[in-house]
PDB file of N, CA and C in Angstrom:
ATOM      1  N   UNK A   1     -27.303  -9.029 -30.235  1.00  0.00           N
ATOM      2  CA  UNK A   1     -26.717  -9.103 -31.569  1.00  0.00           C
ATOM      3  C   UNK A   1     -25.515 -10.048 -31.509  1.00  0.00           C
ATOM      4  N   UNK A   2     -25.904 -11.243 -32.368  1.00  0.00           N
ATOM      5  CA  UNK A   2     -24.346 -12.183 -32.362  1.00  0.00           C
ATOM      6  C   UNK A   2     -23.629 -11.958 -33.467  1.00  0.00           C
ATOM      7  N   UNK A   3     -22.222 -11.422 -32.874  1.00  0.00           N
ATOM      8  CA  UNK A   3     -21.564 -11.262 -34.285  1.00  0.00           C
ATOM      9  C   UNK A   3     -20.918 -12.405 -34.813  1.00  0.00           C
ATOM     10  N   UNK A   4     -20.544 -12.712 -35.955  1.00  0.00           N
ATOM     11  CA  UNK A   4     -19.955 -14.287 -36.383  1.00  0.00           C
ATOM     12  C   UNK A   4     -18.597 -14.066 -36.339  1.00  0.00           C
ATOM     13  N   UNK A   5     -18.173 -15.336 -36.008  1.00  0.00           N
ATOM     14  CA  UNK A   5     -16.870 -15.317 -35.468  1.00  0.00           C
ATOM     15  C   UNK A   5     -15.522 -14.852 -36.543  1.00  0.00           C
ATOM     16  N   UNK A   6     -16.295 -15.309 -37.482  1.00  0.00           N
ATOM     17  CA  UNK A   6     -15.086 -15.013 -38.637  1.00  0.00           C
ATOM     18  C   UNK A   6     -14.997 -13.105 -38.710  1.00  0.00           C
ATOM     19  N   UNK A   7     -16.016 -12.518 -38.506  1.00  0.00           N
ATOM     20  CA  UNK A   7     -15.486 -11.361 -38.465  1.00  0.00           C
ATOM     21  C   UNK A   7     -14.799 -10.559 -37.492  1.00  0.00           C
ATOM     22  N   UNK A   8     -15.071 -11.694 -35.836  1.00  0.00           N
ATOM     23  CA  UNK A   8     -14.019 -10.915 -34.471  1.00  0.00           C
ATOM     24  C   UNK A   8     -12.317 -11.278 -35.097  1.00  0.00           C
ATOM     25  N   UNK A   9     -12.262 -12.471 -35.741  1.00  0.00           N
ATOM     26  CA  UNK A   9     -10.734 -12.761 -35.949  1.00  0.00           C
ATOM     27  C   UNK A   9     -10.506 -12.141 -37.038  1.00  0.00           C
ATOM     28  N   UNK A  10     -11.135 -11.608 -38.116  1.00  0.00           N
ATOM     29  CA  UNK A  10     -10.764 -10.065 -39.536  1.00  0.00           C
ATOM     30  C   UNK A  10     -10.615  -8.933 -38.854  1.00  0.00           C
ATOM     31  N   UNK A  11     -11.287  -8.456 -37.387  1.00  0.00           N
ATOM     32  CA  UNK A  11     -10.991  -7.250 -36.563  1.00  0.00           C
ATOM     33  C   UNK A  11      -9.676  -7.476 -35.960  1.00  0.00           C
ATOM     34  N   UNK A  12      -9.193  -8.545 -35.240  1.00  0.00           N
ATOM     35  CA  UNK A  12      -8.342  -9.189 -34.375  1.00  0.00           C
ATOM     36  C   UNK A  12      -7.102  -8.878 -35.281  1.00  0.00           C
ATOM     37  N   UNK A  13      -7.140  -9.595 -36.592  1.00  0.00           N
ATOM     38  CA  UNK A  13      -5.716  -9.581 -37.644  1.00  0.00           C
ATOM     39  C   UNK A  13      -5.466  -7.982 -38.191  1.00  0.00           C
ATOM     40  N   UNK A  14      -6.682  -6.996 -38.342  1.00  0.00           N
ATOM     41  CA  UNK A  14      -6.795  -6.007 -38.955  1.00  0.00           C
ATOM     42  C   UNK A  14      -6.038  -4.981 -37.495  1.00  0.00           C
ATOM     43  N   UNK A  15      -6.257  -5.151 -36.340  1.00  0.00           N
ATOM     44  CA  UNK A  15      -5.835  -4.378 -35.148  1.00  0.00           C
ATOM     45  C   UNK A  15      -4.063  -4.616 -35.400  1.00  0.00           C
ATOM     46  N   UNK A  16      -3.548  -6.120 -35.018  1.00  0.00           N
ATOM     47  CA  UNK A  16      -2.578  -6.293 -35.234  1.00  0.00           C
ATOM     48  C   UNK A  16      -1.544  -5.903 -36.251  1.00  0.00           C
ATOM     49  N   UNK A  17      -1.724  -5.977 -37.222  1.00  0.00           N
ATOM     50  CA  UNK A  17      -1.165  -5.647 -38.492  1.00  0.00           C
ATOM     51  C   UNK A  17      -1.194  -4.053 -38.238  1.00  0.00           C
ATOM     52  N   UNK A  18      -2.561  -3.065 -38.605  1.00  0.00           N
ATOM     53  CA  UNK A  18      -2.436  -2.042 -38.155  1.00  0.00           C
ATOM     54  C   UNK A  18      -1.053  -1.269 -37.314  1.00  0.00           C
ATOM     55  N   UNK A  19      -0.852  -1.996 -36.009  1.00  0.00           N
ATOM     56  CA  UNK A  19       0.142  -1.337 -35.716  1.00  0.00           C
ATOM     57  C   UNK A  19       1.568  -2.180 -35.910  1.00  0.00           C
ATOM     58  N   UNK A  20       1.452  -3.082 -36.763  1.00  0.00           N
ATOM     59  CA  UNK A  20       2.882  -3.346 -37.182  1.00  0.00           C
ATOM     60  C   UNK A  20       3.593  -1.821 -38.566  1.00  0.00           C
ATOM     61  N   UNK A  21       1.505  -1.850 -39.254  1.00  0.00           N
ATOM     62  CA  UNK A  21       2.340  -0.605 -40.650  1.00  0.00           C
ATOM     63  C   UNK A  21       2.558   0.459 -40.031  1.00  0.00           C
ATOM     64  N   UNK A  22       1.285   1.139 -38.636  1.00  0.00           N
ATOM     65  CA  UNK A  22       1.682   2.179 -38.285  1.00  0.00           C
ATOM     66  C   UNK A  22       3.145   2.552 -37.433  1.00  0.00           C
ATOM     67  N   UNK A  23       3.584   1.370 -36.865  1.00  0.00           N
ATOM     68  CA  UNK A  23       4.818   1.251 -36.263  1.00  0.00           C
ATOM     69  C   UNK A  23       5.989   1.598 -36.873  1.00  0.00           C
ATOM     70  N   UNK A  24       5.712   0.940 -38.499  1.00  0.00           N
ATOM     71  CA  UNK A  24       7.119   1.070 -38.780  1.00  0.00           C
ATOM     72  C   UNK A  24       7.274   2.656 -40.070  1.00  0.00           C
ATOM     73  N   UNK A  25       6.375   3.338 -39.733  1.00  0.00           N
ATOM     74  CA  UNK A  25       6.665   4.488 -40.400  1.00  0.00           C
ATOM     75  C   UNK A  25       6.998   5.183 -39.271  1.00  0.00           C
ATOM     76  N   UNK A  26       7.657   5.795 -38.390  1.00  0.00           N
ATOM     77  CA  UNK A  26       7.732   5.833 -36.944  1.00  0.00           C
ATOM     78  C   UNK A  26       9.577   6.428 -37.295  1.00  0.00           C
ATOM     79  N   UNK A  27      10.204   7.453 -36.243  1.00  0.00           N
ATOM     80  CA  UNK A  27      11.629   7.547 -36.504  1.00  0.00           C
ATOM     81  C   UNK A  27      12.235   6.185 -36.015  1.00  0.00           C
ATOM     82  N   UNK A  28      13.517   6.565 -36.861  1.00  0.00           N
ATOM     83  CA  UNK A  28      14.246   5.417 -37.210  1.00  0.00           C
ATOM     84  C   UNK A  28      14.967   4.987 -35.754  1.00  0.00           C
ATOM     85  N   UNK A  29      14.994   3.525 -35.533  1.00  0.00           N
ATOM     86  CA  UNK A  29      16.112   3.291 -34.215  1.00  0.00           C
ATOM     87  C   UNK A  29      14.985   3.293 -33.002  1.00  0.00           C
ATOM     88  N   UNK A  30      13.333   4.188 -33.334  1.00  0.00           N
ATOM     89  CA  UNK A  30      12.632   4.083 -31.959  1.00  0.00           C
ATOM     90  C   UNK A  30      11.494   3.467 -32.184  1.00  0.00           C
ATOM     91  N   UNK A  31      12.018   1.985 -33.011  1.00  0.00           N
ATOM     92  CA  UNK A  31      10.545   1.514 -33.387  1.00  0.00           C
ATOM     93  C   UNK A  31      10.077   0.413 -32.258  1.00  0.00           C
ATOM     94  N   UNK A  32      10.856  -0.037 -31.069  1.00  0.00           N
ATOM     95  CA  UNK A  32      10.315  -0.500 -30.034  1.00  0.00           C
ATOM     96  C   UNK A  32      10.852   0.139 -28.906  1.00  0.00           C
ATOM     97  N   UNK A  33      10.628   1.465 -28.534  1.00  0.00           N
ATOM     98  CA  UNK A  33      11.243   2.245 -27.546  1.00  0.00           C
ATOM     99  C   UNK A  33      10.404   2.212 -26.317  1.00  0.00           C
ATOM    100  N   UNK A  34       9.288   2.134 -26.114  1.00  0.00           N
ATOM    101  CA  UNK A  34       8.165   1.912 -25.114  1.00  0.00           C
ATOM    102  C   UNK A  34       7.688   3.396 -24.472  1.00  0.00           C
ATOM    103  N   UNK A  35       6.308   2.956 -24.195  1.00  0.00           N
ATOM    104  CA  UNK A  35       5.996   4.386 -23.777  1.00  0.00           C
ATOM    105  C   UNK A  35       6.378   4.818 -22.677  1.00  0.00           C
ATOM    106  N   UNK A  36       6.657   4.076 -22.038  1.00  0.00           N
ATOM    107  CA  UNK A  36       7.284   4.152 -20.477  1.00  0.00           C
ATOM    108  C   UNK A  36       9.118   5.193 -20.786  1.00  0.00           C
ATOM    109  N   UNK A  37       9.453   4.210 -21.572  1.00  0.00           N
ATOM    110  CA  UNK A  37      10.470   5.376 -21.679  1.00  0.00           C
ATOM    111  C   UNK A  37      10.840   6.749 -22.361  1.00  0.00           C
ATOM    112  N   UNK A  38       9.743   6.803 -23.130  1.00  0.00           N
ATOM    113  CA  UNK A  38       9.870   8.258 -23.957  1.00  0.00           C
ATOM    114  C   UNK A  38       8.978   8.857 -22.676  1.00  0.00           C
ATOM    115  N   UNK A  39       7.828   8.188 -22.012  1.00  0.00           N
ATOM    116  CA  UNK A  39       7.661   9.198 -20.951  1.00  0.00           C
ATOM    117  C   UNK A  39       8.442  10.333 -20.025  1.00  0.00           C
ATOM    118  N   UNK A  40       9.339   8.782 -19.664  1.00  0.00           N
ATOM    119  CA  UNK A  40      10.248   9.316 -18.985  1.00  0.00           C
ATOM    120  C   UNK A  40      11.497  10.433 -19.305  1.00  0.00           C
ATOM    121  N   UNK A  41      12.008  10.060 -20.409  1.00  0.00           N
ATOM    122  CA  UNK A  41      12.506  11.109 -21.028  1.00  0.00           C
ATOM    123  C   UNK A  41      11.706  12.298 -21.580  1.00  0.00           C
ATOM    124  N   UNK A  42      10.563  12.406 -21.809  1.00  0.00           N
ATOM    125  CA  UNK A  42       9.861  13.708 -21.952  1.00  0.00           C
ATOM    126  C   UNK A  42       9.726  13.772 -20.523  1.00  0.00           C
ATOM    127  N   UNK A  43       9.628  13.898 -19.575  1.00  0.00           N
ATOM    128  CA  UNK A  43       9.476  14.000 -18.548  1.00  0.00           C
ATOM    129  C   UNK A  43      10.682  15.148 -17.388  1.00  0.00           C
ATOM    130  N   UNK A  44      11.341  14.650 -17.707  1.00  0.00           N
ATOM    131  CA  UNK A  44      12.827  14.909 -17.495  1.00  0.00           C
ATOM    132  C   UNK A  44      12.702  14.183 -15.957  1.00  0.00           C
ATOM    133  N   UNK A  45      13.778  14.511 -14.796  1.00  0.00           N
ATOM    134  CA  UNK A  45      13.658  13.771 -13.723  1.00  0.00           C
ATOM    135  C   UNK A  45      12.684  14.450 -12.853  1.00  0.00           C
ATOM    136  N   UNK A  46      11.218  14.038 -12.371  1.00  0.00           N
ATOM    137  CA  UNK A  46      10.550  14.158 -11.464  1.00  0.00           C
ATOM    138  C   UNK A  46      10.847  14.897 -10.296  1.00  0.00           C
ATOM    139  N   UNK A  47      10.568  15.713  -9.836  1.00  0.00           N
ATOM    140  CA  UNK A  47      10.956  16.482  -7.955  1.00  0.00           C
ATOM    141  C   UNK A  47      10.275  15.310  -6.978  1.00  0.00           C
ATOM    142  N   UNK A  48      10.939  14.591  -6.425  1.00  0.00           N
ATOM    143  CA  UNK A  48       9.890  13.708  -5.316  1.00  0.00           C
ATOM    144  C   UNK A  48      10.354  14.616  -3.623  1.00  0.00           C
ATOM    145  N   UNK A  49       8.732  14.813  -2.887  1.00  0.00           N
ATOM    146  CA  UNK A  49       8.435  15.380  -1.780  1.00  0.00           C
ATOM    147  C   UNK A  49       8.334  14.183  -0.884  1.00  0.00           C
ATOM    148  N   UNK A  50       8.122  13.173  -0.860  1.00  0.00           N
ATOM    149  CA  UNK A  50       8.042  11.938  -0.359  1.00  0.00           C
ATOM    150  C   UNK A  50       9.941  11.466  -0.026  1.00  0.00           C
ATOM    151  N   UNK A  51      10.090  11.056   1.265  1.00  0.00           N
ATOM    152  CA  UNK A  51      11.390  10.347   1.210  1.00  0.00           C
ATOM    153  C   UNK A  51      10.895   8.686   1.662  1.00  0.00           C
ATOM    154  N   UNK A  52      11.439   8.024   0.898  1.00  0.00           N
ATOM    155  CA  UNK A  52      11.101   6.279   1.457  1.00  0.00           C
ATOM    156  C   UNK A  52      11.396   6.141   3.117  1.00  0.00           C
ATOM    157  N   UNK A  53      10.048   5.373   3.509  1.00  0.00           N
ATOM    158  CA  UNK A  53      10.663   5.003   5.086  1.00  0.00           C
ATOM    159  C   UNK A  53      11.223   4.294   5.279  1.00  0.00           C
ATOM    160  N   UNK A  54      11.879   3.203   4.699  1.00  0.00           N
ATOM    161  CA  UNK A  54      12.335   2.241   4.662  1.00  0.00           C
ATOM    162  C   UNK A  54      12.645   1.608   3.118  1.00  0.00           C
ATOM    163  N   UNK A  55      13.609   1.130   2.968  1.00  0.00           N
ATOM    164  CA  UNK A  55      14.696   0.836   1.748  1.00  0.00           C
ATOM    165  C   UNK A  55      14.964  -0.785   1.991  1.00  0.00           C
ATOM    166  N   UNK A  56      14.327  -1.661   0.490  1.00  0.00           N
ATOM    167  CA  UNK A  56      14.869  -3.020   0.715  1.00  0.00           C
ATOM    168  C   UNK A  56      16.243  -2.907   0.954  1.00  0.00           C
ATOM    169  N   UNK A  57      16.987  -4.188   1.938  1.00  0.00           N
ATOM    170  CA  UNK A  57      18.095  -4.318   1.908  1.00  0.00           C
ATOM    171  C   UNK A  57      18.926  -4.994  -0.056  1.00  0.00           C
ATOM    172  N   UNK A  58      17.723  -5.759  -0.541  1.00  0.00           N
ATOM    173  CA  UNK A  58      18.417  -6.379  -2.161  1.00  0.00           C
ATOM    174  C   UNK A  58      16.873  -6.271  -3.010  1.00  0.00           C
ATOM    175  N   UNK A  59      17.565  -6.410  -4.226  1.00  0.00           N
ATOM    176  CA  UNK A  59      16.741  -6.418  -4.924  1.00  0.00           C
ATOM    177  C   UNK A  59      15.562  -7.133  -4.794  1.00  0.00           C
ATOM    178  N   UNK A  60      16.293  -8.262  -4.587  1.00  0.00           N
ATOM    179  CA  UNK A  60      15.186  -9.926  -4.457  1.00  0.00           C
ATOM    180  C   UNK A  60      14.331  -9.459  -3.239  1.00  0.00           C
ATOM    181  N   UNK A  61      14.572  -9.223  -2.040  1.00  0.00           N
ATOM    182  CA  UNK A  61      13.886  -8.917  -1.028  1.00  0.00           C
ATOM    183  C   UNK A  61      12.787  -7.733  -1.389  1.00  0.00           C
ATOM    184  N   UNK A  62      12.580  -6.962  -2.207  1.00  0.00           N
ATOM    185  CA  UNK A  62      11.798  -6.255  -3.060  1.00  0.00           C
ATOM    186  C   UNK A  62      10.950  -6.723  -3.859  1.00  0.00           C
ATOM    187  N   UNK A  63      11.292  -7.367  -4.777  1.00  0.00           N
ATOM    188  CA  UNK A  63      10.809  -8.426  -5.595  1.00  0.00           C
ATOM    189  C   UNK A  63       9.745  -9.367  -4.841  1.00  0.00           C
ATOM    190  N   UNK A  64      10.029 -10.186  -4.035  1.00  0.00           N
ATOM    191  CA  UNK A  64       9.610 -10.603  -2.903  1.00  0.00           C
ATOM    192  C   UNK A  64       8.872 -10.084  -2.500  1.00  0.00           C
ATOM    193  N   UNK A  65       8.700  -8.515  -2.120  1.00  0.00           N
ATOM    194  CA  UNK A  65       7.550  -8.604  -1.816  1.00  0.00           C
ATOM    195  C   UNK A  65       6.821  -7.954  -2.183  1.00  0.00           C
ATOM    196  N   UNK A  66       6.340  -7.052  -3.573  1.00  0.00           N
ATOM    197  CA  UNK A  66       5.947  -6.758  -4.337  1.00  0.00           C
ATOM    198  C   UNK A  66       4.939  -8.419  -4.830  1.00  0.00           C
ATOM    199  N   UNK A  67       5.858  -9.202  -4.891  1.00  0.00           N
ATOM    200  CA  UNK A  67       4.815 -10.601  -5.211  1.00  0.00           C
ATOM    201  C   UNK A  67       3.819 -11.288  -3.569  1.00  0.00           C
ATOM    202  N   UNK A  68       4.537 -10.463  -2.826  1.00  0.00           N
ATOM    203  CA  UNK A  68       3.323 -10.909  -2.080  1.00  0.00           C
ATOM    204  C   UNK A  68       2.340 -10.082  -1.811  1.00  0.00           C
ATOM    205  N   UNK A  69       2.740  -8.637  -2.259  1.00  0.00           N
ATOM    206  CA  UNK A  69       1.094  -7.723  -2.346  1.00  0.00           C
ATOM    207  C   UNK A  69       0.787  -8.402  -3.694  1.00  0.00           C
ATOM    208  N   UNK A  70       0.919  -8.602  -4.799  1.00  0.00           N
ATOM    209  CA  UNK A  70      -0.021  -9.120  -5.714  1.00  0.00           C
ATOM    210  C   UNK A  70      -0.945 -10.486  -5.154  1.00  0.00           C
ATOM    211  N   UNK A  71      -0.134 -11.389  -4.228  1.00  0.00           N
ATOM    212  CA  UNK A  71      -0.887 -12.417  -3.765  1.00  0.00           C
ATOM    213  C   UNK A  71      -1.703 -12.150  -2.971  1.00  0.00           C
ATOM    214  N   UNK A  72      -1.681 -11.133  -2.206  1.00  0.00           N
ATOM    215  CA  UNK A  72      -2.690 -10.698  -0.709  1.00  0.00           C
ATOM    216  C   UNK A  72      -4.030  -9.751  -1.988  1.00  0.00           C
ATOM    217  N   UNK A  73      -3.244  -9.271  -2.561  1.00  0.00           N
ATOM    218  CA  UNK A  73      -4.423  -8.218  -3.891  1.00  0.00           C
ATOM    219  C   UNK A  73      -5.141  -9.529  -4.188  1.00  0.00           C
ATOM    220  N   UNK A  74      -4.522 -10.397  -5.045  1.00  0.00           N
ATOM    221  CA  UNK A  74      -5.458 -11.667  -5.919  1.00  0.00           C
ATOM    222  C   UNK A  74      -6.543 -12.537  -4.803  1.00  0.00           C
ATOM    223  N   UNK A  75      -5.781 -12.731  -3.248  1.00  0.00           N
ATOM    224  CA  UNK A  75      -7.071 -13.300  -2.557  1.00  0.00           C
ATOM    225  C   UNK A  75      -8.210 -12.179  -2.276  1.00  0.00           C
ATOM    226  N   UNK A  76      -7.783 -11.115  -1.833  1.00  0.00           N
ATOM    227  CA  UNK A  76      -8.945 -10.485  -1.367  1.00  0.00           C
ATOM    228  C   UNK A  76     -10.037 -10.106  -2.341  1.00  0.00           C
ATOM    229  N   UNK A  77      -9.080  -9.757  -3.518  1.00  0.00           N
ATOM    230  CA  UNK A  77     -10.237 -10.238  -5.251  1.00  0.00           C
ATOM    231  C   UNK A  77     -10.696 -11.136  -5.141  1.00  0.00           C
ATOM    232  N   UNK A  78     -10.209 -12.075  -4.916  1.00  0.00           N
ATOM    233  CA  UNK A  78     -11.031 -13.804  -5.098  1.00  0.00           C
ATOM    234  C   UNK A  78     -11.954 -13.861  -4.259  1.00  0.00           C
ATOM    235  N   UNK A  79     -11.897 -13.523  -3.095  1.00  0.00           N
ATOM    236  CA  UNK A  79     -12.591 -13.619  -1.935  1.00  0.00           C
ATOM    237  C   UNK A  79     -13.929 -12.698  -2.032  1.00  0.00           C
ATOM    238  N   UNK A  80     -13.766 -11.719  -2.535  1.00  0.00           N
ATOM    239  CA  UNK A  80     -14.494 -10.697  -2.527  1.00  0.00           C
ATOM    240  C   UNK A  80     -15.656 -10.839  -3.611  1.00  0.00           C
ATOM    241  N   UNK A  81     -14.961 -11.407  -5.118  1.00  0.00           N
ATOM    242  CA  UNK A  81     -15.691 -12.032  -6.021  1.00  0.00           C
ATOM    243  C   UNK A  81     -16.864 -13.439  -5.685  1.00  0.00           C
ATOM    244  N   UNK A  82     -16.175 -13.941  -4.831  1.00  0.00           N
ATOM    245  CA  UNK A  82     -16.226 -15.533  -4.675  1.00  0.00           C
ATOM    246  C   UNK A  82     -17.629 -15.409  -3.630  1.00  0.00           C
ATOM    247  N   UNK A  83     -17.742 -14.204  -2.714  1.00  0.00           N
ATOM    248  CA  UNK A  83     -18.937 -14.069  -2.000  1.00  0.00           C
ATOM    249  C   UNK A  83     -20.386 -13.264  -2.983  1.00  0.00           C
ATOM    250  N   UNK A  84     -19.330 -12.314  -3.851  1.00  0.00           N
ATOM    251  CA  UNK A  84     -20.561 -11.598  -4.325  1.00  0.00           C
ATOM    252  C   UNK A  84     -21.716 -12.722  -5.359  1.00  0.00           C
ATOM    253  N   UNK A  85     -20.449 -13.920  -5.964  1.00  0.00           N
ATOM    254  CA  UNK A  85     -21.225 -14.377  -6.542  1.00  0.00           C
ATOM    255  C   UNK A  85     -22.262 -15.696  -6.264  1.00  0.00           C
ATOM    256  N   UNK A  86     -21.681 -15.668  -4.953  1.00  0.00           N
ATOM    257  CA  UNK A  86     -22.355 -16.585  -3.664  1.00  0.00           C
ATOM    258  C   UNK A  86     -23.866 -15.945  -3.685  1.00  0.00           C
ATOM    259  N   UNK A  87     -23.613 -14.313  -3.296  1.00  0.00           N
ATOM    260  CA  UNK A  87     -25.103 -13.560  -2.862  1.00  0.00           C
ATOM    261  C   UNK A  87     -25.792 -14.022  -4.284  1.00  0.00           C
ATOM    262  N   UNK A  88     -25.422 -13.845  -5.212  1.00  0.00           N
ATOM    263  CA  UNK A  88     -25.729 -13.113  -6.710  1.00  0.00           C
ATOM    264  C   UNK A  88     -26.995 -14.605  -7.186  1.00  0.00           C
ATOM    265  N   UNK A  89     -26.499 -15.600  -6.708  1.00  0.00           N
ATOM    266  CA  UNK A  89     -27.272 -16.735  -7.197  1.00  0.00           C
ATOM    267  C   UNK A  89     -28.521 -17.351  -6.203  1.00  0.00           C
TER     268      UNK A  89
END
């Protein structure tokens, strides 16, 4: 079934808009509060059983390497993709 294009971009504008009206009937002051943080505040502070084995010395050195597990994640995806679609053909 091909749907025509003019009606994916009337779904596309109709999604968007949607949550601009449903957004702004919403309490006042928390109309971009994120879910991450009302989580957290419904949440209250977590009990952690886990102690870190080790603590970056700076931020950046964290940062750092948080971007190099995403780079070691993205090759072994690539890699992993890149053979299946080797077999696949």
């Amino acid at each position: 079934m091909k749907v025509p294009g003019w009606v994916l971009l009337l779904l596309a504008v109709s999604l968007a808009l949607s949550g601009l009206v449903w957004n702004s009937a919403g309490p006042s002051g928390a109309e971009f509060a994120g879910a991450d943080n009302l989580a957290a505040q419904a949440a209250g502070k977590p009990a952690t059983s886990f102690a870190a084995l080790w603590r970056p010395p700076s931020p950046e050195v964290e940062s750092g390497l948080f971007a190099l597990q995403a780079a070691v994640g993205g090759l072994l995806l690539g890699y992993v993709l890149g053979r299946r679609s080797r077999h696949a053909s």
